[in-house]
Protein backbone atom coordinates (compact mmCIF):
# COMPACT_ATOMS: atom_id res chain seq x y z
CA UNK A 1 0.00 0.00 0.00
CA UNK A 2 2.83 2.17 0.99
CA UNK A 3 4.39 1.85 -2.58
CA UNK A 4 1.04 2.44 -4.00
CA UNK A 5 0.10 5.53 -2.14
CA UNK A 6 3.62 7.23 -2.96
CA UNK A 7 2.72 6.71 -6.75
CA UNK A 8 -0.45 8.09 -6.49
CA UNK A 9 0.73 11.35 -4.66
CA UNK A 10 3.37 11.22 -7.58
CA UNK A 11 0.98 10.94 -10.23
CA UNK A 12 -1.48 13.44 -8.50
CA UNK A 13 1.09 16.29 -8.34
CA UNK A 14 2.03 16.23 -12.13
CA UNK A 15 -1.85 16.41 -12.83
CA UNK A 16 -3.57 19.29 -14.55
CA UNK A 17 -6.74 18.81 -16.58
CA UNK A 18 -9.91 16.23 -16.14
CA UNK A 19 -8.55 13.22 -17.99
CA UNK A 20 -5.21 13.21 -16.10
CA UNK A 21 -6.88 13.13 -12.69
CA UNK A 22 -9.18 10.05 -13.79
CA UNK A 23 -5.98 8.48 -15.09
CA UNK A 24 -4.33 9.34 -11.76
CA UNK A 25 -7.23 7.75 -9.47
CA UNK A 26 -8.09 4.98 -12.07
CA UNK A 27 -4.56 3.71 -11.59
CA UNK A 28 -5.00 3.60 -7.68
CA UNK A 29 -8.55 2.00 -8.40
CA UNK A 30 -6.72 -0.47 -10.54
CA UNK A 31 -3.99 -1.18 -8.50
CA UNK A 32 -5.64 -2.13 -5.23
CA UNK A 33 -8.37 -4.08 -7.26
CA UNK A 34 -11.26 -1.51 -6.62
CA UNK A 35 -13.52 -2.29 -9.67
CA UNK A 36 -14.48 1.37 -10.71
CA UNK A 37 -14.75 4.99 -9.04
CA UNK A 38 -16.67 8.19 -8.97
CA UNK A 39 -15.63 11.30 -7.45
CA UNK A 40 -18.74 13.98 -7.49
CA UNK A 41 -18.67 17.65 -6.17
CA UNK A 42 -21.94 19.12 -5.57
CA UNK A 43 -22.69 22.54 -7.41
CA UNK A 44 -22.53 25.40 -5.28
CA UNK A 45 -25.33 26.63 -7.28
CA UNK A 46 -28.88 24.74 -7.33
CA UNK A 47 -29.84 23.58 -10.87
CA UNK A 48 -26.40 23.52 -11.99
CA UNK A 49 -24.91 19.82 -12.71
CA UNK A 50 -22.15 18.43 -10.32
CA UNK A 51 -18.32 18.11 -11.82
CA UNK A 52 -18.10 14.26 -12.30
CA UNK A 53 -15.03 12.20 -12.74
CA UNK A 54 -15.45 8.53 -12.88
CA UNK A 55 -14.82 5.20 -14.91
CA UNK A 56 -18.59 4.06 -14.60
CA UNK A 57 -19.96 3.65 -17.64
CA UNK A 58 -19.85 6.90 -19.88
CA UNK A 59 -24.09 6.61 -20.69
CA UNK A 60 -24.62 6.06 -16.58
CA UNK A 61 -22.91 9.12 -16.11
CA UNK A 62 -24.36 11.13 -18.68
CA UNK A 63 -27.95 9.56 -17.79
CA UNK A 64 -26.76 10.73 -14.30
CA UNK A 65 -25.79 14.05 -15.05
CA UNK A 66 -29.14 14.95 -17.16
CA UNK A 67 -31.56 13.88 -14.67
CA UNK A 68 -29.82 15.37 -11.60
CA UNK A 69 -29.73 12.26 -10.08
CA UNK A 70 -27.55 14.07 -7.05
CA UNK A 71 -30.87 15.19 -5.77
CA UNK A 72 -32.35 11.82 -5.40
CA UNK A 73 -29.13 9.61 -5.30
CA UNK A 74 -29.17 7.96 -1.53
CA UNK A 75 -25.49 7.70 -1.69
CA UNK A 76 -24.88 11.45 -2.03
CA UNK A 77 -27.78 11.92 0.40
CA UNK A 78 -25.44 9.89 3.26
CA UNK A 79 -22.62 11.81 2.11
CA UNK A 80 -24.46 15.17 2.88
CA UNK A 81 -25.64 13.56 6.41
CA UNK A 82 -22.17 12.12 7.45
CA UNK A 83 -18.32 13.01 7.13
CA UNK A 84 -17.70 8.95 7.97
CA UNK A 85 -16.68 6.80 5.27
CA UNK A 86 -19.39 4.13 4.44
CA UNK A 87 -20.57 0.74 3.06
CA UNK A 88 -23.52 0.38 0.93
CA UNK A 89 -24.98 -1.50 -1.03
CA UNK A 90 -26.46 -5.47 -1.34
CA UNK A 91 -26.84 -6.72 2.02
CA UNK A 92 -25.51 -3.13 3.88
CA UNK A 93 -28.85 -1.26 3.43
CA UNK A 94 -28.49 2.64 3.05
CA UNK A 95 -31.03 4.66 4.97
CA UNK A 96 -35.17 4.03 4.13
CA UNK A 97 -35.25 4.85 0.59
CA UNK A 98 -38.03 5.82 -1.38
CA UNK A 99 -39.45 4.63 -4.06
CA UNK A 100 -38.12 6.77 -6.31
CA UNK A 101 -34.80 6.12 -4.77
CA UNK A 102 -35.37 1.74 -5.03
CA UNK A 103 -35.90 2.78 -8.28
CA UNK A 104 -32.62 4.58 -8.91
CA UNK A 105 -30.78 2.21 -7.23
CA UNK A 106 -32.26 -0.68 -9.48
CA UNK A 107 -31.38 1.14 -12.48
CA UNK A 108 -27.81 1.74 -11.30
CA UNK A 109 -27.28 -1.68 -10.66
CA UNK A 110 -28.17 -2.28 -14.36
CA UNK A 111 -25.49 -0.62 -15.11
CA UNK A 112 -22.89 -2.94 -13.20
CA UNK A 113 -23.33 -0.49 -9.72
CA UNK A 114 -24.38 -2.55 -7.03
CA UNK A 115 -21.91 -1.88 -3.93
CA UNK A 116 -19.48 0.63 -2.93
CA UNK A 117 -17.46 2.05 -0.39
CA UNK A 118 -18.13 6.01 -0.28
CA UNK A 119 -16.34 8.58 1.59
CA UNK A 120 -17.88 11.87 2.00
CA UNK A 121 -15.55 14.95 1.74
CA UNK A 122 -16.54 18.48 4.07
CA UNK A 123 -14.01 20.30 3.60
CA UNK A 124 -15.64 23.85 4.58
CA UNK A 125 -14.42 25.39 1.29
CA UNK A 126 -17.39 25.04 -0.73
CA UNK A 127 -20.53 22.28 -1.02
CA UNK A 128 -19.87 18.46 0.07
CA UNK A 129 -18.12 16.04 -2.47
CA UNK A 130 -17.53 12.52 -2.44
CA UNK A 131 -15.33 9.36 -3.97
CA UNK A 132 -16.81 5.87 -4.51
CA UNK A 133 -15.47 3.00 -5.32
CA UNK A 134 -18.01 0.66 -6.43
CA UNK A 135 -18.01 -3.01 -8.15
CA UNK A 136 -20.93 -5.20 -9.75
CA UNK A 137 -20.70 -7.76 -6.96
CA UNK A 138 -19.09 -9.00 -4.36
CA UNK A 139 -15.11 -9.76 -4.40
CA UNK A 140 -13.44 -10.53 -1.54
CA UNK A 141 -10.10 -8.40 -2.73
CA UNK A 142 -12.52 -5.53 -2.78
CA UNK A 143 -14.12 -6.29 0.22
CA UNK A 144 -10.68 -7.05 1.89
CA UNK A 145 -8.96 -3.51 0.56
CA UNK A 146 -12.09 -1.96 2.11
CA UNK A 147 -12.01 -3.83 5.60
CA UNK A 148 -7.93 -3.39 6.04
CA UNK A 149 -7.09 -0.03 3.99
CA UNK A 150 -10.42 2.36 4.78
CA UNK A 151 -8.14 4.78 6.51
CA UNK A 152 -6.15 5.48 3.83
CA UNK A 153 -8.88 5.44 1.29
CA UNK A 154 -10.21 8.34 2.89
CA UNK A 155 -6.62 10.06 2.77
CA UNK A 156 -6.68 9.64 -0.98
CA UNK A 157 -10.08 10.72 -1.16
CA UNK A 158 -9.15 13.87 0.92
CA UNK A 159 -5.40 14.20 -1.21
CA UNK A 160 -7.62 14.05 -4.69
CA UNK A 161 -9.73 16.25 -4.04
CA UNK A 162 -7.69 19.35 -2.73
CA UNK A 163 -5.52 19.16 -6.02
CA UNK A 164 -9.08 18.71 -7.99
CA UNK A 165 -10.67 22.13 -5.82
CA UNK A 166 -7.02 23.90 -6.69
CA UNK A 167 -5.78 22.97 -10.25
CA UNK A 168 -9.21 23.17 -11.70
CA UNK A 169 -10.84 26.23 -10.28
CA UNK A 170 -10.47 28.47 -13.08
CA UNK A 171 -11.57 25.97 -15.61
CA UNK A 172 -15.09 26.54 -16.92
CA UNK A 173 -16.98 24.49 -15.53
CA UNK A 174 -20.40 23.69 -18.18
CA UNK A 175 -23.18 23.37 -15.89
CA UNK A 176 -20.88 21.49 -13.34
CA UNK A 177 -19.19 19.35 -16.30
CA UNK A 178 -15.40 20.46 -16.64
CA UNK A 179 -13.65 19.32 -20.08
CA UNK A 180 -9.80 18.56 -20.69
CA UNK A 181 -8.27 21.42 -22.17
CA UNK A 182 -7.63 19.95 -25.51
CA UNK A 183 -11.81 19.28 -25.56
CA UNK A 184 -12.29 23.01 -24.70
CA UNK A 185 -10.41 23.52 -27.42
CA UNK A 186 -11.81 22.12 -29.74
CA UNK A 187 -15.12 23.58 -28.69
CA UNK A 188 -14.01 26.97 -28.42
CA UNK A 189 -12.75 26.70 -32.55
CA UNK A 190 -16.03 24.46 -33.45
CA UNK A 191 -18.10 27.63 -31.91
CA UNK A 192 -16.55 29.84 -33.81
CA UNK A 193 -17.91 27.95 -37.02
CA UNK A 194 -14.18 25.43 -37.70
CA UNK A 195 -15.13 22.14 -38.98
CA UNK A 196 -12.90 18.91 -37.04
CA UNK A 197 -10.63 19.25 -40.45
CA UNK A 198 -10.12 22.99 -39.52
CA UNK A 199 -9.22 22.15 -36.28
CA UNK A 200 -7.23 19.05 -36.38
CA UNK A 201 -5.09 21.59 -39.06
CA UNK A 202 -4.73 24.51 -35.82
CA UNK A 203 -4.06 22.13 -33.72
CA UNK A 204 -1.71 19.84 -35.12
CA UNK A 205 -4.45 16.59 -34.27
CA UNK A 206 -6.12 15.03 -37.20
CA UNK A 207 -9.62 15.14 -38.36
CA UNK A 208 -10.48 11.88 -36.66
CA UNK A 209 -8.92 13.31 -33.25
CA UNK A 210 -10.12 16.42 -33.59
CA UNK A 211 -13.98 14.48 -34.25
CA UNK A 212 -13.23 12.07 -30.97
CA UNK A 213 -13.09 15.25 -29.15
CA UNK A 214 -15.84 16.91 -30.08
CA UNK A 215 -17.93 13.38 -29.48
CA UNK A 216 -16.73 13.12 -26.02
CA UNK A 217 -17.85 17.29 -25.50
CA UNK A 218 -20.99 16.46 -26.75
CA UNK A 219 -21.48 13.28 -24.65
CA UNK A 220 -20.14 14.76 -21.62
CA UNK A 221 -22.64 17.72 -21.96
CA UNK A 222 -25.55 15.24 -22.65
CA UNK A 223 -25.97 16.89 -26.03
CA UNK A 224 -26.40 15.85 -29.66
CA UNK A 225 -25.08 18.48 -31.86
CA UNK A 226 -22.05 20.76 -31.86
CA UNK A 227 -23.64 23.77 -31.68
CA UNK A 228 -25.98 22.53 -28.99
CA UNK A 229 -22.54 22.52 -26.96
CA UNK A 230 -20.96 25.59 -28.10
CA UNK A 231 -24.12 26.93 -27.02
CA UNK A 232 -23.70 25.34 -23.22
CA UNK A 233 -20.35 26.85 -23.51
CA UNK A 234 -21.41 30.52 -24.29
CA UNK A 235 -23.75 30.38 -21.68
CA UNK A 236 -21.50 29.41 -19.06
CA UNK A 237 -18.75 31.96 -19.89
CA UNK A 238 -21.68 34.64 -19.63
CA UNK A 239 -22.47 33.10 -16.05
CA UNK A 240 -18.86 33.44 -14.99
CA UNK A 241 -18.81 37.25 -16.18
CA UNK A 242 -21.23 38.05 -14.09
């Protein structure tokens, strides 16, 4: 674990953008056998989206982020009501759910999310955030790292997310989604009316790259068009000006 922790503090320091941080924590979620993660920060603004980093699947997250499933999602609501670290999940009941909330939590299993280990982070800077580390089922590696490294879990948790609250506060943030900087870029030149082509030739990326980027924009942002995000992106600039 030692050796383990020392790379992830490594790792953690030389990170900038979105996609480096989940590289940085998947490694860690890899390493010590912890099926997938998902670190959430609640908006500080109500009706804005949280900032999501995660490996669950990309249309979970993206069905996640539409619906503002933070509102109804009895994980997060645990997280608001404790600063403990907790189990959930199969046979460790959360607290009375709703129906709404069985109903979530059926539909999240479909999607291979069916236990975790959450630790809530109040760090008095802003609103509460949390990191999960989830699997489909039961493993007893998971279930072992859990039991015998929950401590230091919740050091990690606490490490990731003050480099996450510093490195990335003057990102813009599209209703709570942040983007790598190469996929801002490529927004910011499709908005102002560059095809992928266009792009891929200012930035030194080819078409196809320049394409994949734009695809992930648009599926992080829940959107189907191009201009439906450079819209998004407009917006939120004009809500940081004022």
């Amino acid at each position: 674990m030692h050796r383990i922790f020392q790379r992830f503090i490594d790792h953690l320091s030389t990170s900038g953008d979105v996609d480096s941080f989940t590289e940085t924590m998947a490694v860690v979620a890899t390493a010590l056998d912890l099926h997938c993660f998902a670190y959430l920060a609640l908006p500080r603004q109500l009706g804005k989206k949280p900032m999501i980093m995660s490996t669950y699947p990309s249309n979970w997250v993206a069905h996640y982020v539409r619906n503002h499933y933070e509102r109804l999602d009895p994980v997060v609501m645990q997280a608001l009501a404790t600063p403990e670290p907790f189990k959930w999940g199969m046979d460790i009941p959360l607290r009375r759910l709703s129906p709404q909330q069985k109903e979530f939590i059926n539909h999240a299993s479909e999607f291979g999310i069916r236990l975790g280990f959450t630790v809530p982070i109040h760090d008095g800077h802003g609103p509460v955030a949390a990191l999960t580390f989830a699997a489909d089922q039961k493993r007893p590696r998971f279930e072992n790292c859990i039991d015998t490294h929950a401590r230091v879990l919740q050091l990690i948790a606490m490490c990731f997310h003050a480099h996450v609250r510093r490195k990335l506060s003057q990102e813009v943030p599209i209703d709570g989604v942040l983007l790598s900087p190469r996929e801002l870029e490529c927004l910011e030149w499709a908005s102002q009316g560059k095809s992928s082509w266009e792009i891929g030739q200012i930035l030194g990326i080819s078409r196809n790259t320049a394409a994949s980027y734009l695809d992930t924009v648009k599926e992080k942002l829940g959107v189907r068009t191009v201009v439906q995000a450079a819209m998004r992106l407009a917006a939120a600039k004009k809500s940081k000006q004022n």
